[in-house]
PDB file of N, CA and C in Angstrom:
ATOM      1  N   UNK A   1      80.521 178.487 -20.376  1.00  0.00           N
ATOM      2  CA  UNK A   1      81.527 178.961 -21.295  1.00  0.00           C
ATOM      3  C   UNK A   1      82.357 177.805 -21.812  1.00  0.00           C
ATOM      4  N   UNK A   2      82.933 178.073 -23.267  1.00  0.00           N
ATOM      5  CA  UNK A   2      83.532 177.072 -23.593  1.00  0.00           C
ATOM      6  C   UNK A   2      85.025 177.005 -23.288  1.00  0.00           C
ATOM      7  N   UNK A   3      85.426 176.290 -22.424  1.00  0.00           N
ATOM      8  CA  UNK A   3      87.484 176.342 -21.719  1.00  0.00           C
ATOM      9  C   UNK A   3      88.335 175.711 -22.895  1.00  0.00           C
ATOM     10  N   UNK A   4      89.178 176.129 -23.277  1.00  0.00           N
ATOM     11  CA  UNK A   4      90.026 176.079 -24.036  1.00  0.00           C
ATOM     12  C   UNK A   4      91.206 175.341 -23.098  1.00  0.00           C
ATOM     13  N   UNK A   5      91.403 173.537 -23.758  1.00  0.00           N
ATOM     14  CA  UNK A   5      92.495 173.411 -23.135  1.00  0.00           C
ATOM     15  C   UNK A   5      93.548 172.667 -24.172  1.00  0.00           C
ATOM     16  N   UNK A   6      95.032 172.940 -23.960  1.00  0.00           N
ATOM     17  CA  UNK A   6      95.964 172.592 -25.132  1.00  0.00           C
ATOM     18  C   UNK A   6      96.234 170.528 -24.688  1.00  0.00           C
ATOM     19  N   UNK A   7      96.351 170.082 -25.599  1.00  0.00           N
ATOM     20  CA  UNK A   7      96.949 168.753 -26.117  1.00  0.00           C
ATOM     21  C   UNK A   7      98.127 168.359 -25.312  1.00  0.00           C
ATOM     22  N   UNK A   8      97.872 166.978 -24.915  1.00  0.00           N
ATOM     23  CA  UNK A   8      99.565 167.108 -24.527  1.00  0.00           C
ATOM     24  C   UNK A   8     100.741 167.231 -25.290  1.00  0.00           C
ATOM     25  N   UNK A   9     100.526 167.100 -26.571  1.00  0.00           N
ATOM     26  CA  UNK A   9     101.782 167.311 -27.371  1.00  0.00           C
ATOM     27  C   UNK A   9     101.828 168.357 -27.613  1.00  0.00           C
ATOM     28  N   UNK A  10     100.496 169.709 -27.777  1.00  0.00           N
ATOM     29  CA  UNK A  10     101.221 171.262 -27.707  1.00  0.00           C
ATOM     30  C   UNK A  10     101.867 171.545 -26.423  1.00  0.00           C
ATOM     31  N   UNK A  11     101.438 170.532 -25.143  1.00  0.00           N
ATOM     32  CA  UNK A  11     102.263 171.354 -24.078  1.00  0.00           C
ATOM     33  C   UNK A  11     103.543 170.576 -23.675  1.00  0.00           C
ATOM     34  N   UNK A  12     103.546 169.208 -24.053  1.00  0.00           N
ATOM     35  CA  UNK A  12     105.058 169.127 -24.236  1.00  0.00           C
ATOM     36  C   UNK A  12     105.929 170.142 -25.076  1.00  0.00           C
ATOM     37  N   UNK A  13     105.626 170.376 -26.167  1.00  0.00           N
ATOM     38  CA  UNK A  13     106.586 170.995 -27.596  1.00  0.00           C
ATOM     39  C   UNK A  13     106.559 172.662 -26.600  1.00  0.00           C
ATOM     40  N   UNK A  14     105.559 172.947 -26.028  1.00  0.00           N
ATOM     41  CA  UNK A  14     105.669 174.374 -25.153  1.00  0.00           C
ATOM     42  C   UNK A  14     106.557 174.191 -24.349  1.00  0.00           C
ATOM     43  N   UNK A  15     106.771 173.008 -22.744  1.00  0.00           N
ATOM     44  CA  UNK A  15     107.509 173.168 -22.203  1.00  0.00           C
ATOM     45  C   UNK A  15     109.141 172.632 -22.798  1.00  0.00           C
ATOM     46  N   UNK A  16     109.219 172.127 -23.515  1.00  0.00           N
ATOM     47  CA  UNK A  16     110.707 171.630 -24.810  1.00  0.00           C
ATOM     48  C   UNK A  16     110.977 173.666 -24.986  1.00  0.00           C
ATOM     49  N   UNK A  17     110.592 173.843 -25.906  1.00  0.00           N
ATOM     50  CA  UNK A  17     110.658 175.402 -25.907  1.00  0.00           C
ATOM     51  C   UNK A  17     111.135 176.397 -24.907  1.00  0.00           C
ATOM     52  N   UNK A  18     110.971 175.956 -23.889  1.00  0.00           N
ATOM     53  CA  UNK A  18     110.695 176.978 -22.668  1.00  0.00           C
ATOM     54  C   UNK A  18     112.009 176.901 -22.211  1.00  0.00           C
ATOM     55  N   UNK A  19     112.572 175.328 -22.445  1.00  0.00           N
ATOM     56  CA  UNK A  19     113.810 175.226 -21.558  1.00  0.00           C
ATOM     57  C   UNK A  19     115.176 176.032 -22.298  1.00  0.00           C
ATOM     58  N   UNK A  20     116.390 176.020 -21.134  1.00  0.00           N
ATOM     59  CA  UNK A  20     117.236 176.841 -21.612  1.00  0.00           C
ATOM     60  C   UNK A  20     118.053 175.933 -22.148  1.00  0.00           C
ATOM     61  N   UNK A  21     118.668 176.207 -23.516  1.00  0.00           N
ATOM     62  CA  UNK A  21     119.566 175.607 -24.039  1.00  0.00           C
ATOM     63  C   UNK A  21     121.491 176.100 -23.599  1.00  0.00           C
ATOM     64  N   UNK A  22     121.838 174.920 -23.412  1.00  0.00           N
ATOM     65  CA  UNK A  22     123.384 175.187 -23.235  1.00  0.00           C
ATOM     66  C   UNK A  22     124.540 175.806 -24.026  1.00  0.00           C
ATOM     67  N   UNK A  23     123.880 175.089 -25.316  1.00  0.00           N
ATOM     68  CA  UNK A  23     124.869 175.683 -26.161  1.00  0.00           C
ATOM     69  C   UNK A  23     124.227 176.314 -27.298  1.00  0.00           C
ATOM     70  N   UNK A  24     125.289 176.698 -28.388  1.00  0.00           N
ATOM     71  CA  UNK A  24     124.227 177.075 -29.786  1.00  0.00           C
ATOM     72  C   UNK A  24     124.828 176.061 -30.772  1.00  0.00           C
ATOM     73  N   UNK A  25     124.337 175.424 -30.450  1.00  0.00           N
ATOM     74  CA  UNK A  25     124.379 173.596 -31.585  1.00  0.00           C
ATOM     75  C   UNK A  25     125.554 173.014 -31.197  1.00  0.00           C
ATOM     76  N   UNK A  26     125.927 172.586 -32.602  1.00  0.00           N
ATOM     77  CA  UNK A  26     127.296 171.703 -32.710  1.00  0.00           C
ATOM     78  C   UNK A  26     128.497 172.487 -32.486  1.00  0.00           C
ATOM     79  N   UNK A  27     129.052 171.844 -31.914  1.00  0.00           N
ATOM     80  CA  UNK A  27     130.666 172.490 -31.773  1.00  0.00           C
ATOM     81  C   UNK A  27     131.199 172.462 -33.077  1.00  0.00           C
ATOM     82  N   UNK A  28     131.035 171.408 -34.026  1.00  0.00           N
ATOM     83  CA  UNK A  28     131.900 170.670 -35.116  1.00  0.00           C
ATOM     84  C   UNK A  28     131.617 171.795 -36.141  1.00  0.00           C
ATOM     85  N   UNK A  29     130.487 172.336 -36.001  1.00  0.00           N
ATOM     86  CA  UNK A  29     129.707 173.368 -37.126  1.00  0.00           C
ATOM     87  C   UNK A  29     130.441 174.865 -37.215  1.00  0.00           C
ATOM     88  N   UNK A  30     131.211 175.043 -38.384  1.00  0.00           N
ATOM     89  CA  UNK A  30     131.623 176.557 -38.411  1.00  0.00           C
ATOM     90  C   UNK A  30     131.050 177.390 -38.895  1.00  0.00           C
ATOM     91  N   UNK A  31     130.282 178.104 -38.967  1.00  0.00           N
ATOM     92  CA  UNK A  31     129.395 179.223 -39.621  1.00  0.00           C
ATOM     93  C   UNK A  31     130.278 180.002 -40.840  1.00  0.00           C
ATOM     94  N   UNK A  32     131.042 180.231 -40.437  1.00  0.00           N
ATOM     95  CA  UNK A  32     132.293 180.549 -42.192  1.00  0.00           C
ATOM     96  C   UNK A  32     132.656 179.585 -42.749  1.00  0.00           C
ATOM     97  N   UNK A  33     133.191 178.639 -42.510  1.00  0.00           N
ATOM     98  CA  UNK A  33     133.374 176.989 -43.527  1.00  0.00           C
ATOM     99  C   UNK A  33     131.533 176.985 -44.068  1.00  0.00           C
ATOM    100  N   UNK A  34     130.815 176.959 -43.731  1.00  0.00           N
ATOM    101  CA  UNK A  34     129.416 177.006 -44.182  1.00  0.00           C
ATOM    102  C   UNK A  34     128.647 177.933 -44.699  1.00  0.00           C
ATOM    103  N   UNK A  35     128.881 179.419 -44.779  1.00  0.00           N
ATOM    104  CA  UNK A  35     129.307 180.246 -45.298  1.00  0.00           C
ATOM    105  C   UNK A  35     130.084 180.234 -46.731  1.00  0.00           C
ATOM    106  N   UNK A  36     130.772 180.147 -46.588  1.00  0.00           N
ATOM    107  CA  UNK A  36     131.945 179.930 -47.969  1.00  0.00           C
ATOM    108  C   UNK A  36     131.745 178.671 -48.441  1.00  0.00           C
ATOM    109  N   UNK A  37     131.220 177.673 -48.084  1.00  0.00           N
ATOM    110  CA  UNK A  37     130.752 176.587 -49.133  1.00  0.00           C
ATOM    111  C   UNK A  37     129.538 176.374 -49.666  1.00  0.00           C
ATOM    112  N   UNK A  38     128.460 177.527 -49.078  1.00  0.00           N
ATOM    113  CA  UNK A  38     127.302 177.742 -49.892  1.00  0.00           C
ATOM    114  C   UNK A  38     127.348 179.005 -50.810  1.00  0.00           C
ATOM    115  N   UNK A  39     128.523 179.842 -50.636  1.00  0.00           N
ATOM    116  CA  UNK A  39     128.837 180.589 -51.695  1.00  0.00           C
ATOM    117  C   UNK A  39     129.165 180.072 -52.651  1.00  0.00           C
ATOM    118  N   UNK A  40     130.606 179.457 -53.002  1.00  0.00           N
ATOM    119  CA  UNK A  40     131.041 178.565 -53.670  1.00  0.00           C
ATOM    120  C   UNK A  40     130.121 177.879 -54.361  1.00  0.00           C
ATOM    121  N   UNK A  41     129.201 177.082 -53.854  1.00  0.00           N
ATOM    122  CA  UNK A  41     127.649 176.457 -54.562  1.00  0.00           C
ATOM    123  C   UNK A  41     127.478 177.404 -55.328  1.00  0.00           C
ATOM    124  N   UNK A  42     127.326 178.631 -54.901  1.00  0.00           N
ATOM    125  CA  UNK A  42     126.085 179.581 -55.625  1.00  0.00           C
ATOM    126  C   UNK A  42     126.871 179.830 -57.190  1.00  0.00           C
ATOM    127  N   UNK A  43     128.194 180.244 -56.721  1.00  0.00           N
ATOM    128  CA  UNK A  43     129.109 180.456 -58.170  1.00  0.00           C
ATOM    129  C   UNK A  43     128.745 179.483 -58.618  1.00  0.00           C
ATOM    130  N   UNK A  44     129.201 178.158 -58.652  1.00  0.00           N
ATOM    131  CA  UNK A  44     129.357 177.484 -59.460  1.00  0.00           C
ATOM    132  C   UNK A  44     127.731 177.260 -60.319  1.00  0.00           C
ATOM    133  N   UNK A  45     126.692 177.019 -59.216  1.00  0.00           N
ATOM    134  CA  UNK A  45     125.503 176.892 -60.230  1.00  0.00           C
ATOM    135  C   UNK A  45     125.387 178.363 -61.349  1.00  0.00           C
ATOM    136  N   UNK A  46     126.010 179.578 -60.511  1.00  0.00           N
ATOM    137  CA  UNK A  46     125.784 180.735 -61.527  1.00  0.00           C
ATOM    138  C   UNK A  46     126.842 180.605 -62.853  1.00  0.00           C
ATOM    139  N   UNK A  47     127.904 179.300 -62.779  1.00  0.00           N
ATOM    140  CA  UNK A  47     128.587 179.297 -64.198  1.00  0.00           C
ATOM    141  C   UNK A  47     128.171 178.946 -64.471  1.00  0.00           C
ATOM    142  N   UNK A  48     127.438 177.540 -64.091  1.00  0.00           N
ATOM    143  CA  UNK A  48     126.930 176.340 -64.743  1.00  0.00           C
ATOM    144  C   UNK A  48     125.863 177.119 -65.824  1.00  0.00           C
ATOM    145  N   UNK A  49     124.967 178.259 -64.962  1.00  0.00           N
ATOM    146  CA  UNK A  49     123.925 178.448 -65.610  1.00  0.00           C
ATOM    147  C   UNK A  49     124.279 179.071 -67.034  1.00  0.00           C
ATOM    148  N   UNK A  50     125.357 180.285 -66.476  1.00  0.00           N
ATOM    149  CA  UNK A  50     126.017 180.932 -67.913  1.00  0.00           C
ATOM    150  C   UNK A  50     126.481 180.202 -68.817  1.00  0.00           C
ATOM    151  N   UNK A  51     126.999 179.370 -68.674  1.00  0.00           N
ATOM    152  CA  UNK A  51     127.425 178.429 -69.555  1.00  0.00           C
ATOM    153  C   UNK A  51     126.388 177.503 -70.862  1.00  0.00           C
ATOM    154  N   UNK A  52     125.370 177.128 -70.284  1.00  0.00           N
ATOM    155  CA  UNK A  52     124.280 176.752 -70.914  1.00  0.00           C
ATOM    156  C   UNK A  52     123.653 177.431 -71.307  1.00  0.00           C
ATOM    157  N   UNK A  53     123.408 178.848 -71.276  1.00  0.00           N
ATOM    158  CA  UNK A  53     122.507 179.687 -71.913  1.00  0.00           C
ATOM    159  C   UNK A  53     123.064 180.368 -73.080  1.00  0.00           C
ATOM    160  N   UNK A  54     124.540 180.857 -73.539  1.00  0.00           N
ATOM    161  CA  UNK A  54     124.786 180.727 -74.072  1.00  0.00           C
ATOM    162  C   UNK A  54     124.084 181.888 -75.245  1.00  0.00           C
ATOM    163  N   UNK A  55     122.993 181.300 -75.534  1.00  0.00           N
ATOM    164  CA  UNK A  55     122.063 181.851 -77.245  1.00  0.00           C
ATOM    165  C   UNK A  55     121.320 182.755 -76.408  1.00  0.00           C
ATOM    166  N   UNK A  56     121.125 182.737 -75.502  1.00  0.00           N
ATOM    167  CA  UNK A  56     120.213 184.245 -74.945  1.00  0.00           C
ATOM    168  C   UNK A  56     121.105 185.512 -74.247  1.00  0.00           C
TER     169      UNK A  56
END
């Protein structure tokens, strides 16, 4: 029969995976400051866009 065996880099990246993480990322990272400044993006490209279109 043919044995199927994984790579060491699929079974590193498996056991990386496996382990438990401490935290959930950066402390520095606010999910609402990041939030509200990819909104903000979105308006502004949605004036930008209105703005240039204009004739349609």
């Amino acid at each position: 029969m043919l044995q199927l065996t994984a790579s060491p880099a699929a079974s590193a990246l498996s056991a990386l995976a496996s382990e438990e993480h401490r935290g959930h990322g950066h402390d520095s990272l606010n999910a609402y400051a990041i939030g509200a400044g990819a909104f903000v993006a979105l308006l502004l490209l949605l004036w930008i866009t209105t703005r240039l279109n204009r004739d349609r």
